[in-house]
N, C-alpha and C. Protein backbone atom coordinates (compact mmCIF):
# COMPACT_ATOMS: atom_id res chain seq x y z
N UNK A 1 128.54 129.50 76.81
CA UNK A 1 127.38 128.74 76.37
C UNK A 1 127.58 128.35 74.90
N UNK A 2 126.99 127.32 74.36
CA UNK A 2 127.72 126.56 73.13
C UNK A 2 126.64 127.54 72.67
N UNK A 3 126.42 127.87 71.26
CA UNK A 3 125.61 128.35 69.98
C UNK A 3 124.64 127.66 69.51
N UNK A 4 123.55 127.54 70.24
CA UNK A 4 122.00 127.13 69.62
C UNK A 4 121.56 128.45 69.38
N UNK A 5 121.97 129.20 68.39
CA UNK A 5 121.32 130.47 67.77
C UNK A 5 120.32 130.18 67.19
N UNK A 6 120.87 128.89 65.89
CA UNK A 6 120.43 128.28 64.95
C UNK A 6 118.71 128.20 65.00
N UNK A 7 118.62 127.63 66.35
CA UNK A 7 117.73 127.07 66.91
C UNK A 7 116.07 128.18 66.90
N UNK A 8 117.03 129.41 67.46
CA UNK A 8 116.07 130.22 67.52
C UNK A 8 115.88 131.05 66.12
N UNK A 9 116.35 130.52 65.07
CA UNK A 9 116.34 131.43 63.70
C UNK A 9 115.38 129.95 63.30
N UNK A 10 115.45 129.25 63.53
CA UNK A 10 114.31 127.92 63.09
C UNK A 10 113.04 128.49 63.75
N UNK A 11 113.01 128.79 64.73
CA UNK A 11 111.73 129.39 65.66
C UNK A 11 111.05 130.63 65.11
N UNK A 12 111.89 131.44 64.33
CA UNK A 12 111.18 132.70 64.03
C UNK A 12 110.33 132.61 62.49
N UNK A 13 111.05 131.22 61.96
CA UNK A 13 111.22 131.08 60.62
C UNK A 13 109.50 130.33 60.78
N UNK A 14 109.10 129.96 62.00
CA UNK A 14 108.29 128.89 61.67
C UNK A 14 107.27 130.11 62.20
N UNK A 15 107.23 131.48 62.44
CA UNK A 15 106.31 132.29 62.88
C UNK A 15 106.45 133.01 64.14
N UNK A 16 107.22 132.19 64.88
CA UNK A 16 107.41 133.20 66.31
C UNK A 16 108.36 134.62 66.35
N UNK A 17 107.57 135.32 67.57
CA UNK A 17 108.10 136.65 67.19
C UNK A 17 109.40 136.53 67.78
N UNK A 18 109.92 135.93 68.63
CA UNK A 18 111.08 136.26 69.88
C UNK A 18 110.99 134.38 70.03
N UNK A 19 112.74 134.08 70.46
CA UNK A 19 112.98 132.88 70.62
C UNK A 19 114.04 133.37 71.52
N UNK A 20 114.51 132.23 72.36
CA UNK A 20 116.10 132.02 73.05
C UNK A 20 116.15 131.17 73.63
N UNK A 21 117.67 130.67 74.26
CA UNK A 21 118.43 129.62 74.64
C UNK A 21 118.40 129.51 76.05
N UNK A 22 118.21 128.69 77.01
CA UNK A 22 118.13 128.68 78.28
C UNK A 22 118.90 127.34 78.87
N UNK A 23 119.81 127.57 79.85
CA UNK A 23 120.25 126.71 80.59
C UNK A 23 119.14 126.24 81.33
N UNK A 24 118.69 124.32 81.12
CA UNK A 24 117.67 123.76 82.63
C UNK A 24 117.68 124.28 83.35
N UNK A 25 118.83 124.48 84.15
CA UNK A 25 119.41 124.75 85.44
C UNK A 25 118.44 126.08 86.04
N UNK A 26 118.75 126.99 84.54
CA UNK A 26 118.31 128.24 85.35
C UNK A 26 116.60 128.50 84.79
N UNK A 27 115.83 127.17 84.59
CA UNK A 27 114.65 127.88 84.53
C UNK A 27 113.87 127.99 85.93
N UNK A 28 113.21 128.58 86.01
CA UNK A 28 112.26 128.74 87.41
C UNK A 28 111.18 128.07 87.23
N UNK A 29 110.91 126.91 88.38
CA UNK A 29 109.79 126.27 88.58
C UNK A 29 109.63 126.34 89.73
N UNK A 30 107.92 126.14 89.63
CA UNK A 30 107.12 126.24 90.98
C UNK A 30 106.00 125.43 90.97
N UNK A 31 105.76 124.09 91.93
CA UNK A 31 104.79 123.29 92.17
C UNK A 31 103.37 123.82 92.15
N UNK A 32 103.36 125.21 92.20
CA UNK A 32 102.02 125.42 92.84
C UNK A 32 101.12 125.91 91.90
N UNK A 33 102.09 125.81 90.00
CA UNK A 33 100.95 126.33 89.46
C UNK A 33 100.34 125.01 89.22
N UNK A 34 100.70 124.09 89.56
CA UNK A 34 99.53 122.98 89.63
C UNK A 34 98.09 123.21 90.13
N UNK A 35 97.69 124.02 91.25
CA UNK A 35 97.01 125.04 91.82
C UNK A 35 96.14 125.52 91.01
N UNK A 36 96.47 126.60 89.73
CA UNK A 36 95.81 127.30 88.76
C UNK A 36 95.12 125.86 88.00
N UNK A 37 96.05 124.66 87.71
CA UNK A 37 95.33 123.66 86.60
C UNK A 37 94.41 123.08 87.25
N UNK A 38 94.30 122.91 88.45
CA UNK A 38 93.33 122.34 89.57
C UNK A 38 92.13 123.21 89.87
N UNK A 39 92.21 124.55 89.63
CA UNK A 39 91.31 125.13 89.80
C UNK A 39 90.83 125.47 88.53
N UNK A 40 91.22 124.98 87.39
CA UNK A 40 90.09 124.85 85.68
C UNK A 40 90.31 125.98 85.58
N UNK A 41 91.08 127.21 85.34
CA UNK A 41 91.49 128.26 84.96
C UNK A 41 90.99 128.54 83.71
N UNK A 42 91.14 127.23 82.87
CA UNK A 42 91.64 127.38 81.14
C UNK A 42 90.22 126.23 80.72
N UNK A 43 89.74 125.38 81.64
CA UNK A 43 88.54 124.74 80.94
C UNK A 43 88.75 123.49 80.70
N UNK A 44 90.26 123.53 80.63
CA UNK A 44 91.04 121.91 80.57
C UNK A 44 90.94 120.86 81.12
N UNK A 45 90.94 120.86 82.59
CA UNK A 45 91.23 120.21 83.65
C UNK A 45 90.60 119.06 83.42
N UNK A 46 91.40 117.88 83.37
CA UNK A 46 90.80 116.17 83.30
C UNK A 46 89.82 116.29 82.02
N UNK A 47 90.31 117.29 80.99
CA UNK A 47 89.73 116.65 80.15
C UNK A 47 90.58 116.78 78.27
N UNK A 48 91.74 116.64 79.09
CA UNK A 48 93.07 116.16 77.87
C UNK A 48 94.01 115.26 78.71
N UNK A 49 94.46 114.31 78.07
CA UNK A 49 95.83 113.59 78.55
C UNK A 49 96.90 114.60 78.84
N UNK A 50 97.05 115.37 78.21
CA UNK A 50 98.35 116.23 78.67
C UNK A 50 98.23 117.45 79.39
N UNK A 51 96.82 117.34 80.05
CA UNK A 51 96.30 118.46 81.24
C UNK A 51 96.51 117.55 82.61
N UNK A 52 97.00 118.17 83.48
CA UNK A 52 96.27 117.42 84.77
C UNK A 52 94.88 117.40 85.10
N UNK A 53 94.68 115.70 85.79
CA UNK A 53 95.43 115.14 86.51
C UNK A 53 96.18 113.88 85.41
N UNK A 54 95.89 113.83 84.35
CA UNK A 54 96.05 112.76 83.69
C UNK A 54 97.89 112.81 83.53
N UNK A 55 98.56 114.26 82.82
CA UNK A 55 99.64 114.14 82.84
C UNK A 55 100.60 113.69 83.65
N UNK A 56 100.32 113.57 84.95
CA UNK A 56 101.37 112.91 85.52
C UNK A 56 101.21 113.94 87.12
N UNK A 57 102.21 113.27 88.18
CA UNK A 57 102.21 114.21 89.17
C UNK A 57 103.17 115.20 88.82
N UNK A 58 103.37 116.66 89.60
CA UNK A 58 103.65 117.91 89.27
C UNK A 58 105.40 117.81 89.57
N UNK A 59 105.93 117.05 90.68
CA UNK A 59 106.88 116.54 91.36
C UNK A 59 107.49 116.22 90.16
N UNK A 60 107.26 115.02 89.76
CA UNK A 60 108.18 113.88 88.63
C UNK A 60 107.84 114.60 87.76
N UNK A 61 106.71 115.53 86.84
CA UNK A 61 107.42 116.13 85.47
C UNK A 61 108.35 117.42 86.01
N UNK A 62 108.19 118.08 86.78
CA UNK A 62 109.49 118.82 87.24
C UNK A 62 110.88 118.20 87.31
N UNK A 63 111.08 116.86 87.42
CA UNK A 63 112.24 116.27 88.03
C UNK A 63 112.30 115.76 86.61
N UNK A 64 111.19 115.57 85.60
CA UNK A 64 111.57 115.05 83.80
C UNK A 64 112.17 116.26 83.56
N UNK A 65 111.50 117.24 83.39
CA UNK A 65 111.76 118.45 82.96
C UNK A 65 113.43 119.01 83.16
N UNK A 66 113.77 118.66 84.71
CA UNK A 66 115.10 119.22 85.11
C UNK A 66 116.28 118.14 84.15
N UNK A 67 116.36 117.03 83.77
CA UNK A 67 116.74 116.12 83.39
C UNK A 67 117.55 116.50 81.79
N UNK A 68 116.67 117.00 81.36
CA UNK A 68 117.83 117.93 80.43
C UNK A 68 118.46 119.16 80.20
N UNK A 69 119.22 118.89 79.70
CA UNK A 69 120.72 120.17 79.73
C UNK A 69 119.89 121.68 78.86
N UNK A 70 119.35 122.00 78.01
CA UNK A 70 119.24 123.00 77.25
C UNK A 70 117.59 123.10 77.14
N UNK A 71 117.18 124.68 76.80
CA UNK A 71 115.43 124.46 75.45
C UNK A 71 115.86 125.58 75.62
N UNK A 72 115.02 125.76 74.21
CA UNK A 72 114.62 126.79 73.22
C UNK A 72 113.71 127.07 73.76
N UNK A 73 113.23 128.61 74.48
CA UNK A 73 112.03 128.61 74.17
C UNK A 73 111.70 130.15 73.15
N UNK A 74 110.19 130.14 72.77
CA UNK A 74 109.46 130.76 72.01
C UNK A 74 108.53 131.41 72.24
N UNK A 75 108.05 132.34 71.44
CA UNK A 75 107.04 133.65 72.03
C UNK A 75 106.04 133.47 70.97
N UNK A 76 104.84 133.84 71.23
CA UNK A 76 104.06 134.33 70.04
C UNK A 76 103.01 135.17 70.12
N UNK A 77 103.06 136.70 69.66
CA UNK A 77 102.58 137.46 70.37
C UNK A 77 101.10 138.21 69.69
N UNK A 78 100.04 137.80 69.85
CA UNK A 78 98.74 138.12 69.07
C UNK A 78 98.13 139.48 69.15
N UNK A 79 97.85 140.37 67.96
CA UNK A 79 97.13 141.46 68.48
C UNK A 79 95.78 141.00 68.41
N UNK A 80 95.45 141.81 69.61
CA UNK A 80 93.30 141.67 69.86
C UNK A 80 92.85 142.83 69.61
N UNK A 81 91.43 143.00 69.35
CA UNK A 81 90.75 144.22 68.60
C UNK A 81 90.43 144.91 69.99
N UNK A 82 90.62 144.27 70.82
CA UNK A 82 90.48 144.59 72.53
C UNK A 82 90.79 143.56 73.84
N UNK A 83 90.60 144.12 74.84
CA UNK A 83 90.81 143.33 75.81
C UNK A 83 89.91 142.01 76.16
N UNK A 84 88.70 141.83 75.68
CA UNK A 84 87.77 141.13 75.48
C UNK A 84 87.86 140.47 74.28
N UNK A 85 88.12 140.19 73.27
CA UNK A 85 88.52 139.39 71.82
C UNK A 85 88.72 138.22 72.09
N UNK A 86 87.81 137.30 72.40
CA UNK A 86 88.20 136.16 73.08
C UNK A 86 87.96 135.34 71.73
N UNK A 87 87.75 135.70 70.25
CA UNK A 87 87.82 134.94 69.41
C UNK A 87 89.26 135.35 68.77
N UNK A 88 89.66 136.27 69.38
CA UNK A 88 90.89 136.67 69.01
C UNK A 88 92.05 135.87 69.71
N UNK A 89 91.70 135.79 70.59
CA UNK A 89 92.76 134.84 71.79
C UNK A 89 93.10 133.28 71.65
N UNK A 90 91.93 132.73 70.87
CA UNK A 90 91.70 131.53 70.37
C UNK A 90 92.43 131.81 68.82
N UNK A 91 92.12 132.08 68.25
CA UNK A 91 92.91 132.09 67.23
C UNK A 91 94.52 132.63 67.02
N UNK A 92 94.85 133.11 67.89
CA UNK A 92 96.13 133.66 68.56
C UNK A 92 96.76 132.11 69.04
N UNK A 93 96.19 131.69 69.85
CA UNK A 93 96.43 130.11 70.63
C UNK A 93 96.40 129.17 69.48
N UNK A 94 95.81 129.11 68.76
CA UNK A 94 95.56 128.15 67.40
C UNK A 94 97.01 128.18 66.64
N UNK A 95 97.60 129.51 66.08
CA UNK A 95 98.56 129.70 65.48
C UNK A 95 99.62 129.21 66.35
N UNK A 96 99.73 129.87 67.42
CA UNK A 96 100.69 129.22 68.36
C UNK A 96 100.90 127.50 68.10
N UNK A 97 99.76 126.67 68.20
CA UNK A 97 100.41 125.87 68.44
C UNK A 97 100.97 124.99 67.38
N UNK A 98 100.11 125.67 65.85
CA UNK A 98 100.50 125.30 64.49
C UNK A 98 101.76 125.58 64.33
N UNK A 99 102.26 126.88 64.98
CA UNK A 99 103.60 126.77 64.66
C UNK A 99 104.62 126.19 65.36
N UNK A 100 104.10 125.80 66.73
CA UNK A 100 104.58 124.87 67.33
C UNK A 100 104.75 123.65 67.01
N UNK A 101 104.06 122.52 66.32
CA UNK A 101 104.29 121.85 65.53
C UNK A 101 105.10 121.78 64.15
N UNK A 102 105.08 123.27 63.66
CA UNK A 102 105.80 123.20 62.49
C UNK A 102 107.52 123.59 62.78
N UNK A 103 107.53 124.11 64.11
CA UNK A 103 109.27 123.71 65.18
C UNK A 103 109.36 122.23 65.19
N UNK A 104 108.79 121.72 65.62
CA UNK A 104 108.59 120.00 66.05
C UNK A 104 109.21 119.37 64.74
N UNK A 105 108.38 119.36 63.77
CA UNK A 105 108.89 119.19 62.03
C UNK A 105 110.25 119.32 62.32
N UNK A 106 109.97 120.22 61.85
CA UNK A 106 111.76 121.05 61.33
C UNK A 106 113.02 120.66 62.27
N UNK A 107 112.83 120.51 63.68
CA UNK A 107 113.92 120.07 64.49
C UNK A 107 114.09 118.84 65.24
N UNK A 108 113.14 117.94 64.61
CA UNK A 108 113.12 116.55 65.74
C UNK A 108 114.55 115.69 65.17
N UNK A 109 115.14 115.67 64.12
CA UNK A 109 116.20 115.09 63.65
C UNK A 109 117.56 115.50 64.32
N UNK A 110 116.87 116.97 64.98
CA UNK A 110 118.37 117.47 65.53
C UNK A 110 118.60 116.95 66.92
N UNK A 111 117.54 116.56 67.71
CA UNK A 111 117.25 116.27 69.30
C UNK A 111 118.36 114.85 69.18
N UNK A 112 118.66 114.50 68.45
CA UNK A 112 119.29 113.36 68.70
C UNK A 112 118.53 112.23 69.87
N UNK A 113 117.58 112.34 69.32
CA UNK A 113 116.26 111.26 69.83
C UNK A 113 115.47 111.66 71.50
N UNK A 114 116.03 112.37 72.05
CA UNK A 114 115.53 112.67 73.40
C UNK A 114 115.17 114.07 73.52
N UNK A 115 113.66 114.80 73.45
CA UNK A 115 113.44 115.90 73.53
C UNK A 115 111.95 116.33 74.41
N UNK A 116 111.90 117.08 74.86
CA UNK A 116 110.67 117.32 75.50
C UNK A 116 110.05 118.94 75.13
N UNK A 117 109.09 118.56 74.39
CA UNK A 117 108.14 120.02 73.99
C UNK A 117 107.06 120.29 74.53
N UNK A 118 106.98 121.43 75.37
CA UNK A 118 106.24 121.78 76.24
C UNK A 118 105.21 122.96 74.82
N UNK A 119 103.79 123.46 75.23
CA UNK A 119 103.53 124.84 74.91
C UNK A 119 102.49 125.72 75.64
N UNK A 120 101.93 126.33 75.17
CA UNK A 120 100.97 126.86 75.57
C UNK A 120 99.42 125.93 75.75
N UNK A 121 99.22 126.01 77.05
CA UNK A 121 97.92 125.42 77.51
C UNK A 121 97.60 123.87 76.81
N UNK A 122 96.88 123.18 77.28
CA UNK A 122 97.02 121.77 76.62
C UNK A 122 96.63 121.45 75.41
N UNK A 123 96.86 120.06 75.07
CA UNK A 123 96.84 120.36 73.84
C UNK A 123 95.73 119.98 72.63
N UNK A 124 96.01 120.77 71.33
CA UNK A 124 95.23 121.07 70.94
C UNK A 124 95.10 120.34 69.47
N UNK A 125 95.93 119.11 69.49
CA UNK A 125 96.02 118.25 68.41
C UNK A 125 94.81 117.69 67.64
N UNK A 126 93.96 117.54 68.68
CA UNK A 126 92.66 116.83 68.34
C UNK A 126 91.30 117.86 68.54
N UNK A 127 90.38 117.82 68.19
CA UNK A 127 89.26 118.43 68.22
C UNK A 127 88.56 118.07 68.98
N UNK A 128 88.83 116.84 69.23
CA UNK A 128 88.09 116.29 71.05
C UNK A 128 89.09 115.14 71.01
N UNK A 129 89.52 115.32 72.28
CA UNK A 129 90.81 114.76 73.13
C UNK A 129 90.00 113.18 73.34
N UNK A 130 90.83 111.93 72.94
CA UNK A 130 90.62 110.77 73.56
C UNK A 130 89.74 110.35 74.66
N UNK A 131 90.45 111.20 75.88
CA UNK A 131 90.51 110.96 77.02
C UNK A 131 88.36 110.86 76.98
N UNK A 132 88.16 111.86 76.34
CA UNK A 132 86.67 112.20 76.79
C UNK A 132 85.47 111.10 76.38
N UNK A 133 86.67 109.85 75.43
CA UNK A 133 86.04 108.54 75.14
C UNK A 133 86.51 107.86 75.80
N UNK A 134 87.28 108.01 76.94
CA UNK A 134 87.87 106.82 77.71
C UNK A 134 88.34 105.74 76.79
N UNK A 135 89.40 106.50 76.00
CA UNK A 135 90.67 106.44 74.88
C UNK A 135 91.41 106.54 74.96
N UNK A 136 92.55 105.45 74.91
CA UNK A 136 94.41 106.35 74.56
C UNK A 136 94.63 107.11 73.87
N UNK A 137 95.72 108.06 74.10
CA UNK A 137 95.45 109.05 73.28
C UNK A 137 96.01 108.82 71.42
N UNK A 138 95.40 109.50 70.73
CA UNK A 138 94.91 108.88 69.58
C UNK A 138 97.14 109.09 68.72
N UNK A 139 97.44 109.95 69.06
CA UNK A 139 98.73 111.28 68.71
C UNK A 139 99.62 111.13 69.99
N UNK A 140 100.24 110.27 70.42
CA UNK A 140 100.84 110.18 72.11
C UNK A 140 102.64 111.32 71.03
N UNK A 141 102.48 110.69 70.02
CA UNK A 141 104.22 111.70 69.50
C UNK A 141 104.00 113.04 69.02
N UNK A 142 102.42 113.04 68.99
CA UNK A 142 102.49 114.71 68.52
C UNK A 142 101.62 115.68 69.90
N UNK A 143 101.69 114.87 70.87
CA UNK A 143 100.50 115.38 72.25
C UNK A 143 101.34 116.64 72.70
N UNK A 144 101.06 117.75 73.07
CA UNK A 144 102.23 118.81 73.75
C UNK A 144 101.06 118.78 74.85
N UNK A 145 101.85 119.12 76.08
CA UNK A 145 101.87 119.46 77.56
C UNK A 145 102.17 120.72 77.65
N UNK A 146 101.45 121.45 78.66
CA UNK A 146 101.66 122.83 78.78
C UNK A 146 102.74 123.07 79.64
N UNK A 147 102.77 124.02 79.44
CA UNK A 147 104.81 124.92 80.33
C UNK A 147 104.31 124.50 82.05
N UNK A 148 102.92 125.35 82.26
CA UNK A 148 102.08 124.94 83.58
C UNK A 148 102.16 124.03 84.01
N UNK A 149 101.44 123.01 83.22
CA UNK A 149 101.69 121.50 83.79
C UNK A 149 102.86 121.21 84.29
N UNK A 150 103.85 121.49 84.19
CA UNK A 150 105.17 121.36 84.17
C UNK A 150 105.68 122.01 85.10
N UNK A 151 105.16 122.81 85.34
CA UNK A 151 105.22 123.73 86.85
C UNK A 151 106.29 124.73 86.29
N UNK A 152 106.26 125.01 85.18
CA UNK A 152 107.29 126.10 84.08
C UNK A 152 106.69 127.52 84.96
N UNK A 153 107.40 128.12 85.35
CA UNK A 153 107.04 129.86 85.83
C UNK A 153 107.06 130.75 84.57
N UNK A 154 106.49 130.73 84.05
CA UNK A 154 106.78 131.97 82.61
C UNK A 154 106.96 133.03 82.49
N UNK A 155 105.95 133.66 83.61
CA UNK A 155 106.76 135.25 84.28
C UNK A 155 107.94 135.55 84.46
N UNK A 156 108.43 134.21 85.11
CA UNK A 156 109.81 134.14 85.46
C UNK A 156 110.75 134.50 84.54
N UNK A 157 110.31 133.16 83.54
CA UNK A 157 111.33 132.83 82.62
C UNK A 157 111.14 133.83 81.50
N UNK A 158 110.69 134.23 81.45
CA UNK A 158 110.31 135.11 80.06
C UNK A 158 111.69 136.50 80.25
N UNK A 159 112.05 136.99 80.95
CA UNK A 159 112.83 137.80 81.61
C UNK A 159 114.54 137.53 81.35
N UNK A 160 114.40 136.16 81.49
CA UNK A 160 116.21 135.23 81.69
C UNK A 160 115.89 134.79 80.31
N UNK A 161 115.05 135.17 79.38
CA UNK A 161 115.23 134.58 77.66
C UNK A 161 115.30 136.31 76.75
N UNK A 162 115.11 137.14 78.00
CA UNK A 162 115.13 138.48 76.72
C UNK A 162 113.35 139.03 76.14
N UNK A 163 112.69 137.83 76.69
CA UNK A 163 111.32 138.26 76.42
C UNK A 163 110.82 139.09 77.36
N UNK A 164 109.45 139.76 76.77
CA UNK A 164 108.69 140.09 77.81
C UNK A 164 107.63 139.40 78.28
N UNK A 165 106.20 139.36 79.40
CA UNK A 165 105.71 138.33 79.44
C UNK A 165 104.37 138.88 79.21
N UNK A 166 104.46 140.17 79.69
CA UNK A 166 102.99 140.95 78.77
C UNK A 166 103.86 142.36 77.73
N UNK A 167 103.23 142.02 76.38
CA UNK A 167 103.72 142.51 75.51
C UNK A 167 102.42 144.05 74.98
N UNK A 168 101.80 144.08 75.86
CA UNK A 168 100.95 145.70 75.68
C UNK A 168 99.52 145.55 75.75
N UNK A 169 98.63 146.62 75.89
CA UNK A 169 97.48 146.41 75.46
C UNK A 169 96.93 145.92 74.21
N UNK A 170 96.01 145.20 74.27
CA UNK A 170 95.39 144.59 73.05
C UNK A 170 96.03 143.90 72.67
N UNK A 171 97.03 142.75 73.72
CA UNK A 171 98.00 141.83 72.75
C UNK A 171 97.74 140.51 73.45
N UNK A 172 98.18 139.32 73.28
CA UNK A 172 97.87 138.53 74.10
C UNK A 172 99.22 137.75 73.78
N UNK A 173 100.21 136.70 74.66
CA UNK A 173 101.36 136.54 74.37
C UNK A 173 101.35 135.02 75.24
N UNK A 174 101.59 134.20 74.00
CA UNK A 174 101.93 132.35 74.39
C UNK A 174 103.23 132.44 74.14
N UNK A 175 103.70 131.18 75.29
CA UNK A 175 104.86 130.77 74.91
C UNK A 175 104.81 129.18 75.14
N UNK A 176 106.26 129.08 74.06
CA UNK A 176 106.20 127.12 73.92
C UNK A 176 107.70 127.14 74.38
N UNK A 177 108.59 125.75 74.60
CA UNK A 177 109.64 125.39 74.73
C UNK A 177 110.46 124.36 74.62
N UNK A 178 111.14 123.72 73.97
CA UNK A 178 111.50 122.32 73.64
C UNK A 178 112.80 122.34 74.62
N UNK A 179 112.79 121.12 75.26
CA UNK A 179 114.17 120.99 76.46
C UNK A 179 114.70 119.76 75.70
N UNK A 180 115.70 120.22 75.28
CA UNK A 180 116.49 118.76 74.83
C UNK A 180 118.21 118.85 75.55
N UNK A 181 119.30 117.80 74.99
CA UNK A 181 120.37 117.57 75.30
C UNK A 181 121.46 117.86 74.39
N UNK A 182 122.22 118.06 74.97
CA UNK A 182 123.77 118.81 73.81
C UNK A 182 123.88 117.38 73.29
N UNK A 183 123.70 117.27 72.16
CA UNK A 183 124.54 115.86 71.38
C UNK A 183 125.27 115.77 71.65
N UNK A 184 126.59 116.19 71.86
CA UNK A 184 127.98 116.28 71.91
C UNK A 184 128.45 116.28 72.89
N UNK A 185 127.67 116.00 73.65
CA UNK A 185 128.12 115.89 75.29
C UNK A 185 127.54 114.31 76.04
């Protein structure tokens, strides 16, 4: 495997606890967590562009998704004052995706123009999403799509990156992932 170490020392630098390198090939997807986004799990549902149903069908971003060679993905792991800290969980998710953006920064020059950044739950660019004005979306280059949407298995994958996918009591644990292409190939 070529050396995107780099990659994941950019990831830790920007706040995440745990990063690594993943072959496309070998991430695990499954159509059916379309299922969980359909059933409003998270509060989302049809009401962000980059939630379903708006993002797209579950089929073709799986078949975007498979389309490139490599991602990084990233961990970020929040302590809660308990299992109930649901202002804790939100602000856990908040950081996540600030520092998800501040990966985005730091490495879009390296993607050699073709990259796809997935993160945790939809997204959270705006304080009220377009969509809910029957609006384009206002940020279409800074919009992130969740791993879910994407039909990303994270249980899965969290395992084949060295992570874990529950990191203990009183913790709560997002992950993001950028899929891009070997330049050099």
């Amino acid at each position: 495997m070529k050396d995107f170490s780099f990659l994941c020392d950019i990831a830790k630098e920007c706040g995440f606890a745990n990063a690594g390198i993943i072959a496309v090939e070998k991430i695990p997807f499954d159509p059916a967590f379309r299922k969980a986004c359909e059933a409003n799990q998270c509060g989302r549902y049809g009401k962000c562009w980059t939630c379903p149903p708006h993002v797209g069908e579950i089929n073709e971003l799986i078949e975007k998704a498979k389309g490139y060679q490599w991602a990084v993905v990233y961990q970020s792991i929040g302590e809660l004052e308990d299992s109930y800290d649901f202002e804790g969980m939100m602000a856990a998710g908040e950081t996540h995706e600030k520092n998800s953006r501040e990966f985005i920064q730091r490495t879009k020059g390296i993607w050699n123009g073709d990259f796809l950044h997935l993160s945790a739950g939809g997204c959270r660019r705006c304080a009220r999403c377009a969509i809910l004005d029957e609006e384009p979306c206002r940020f279409p280059e800074e919009a992130l799509s969740s791993l879910e949407a994407y039909g990303v298995a994270v249980s899965q994958l969290a395992p084949k990156v060295g992570m874990k996918y529950i990191n203990g009591a009183n913790t709560v644990t997002y992950f993001g992932m950028c899929l891009f292409q070997d330049a050099n190939e």
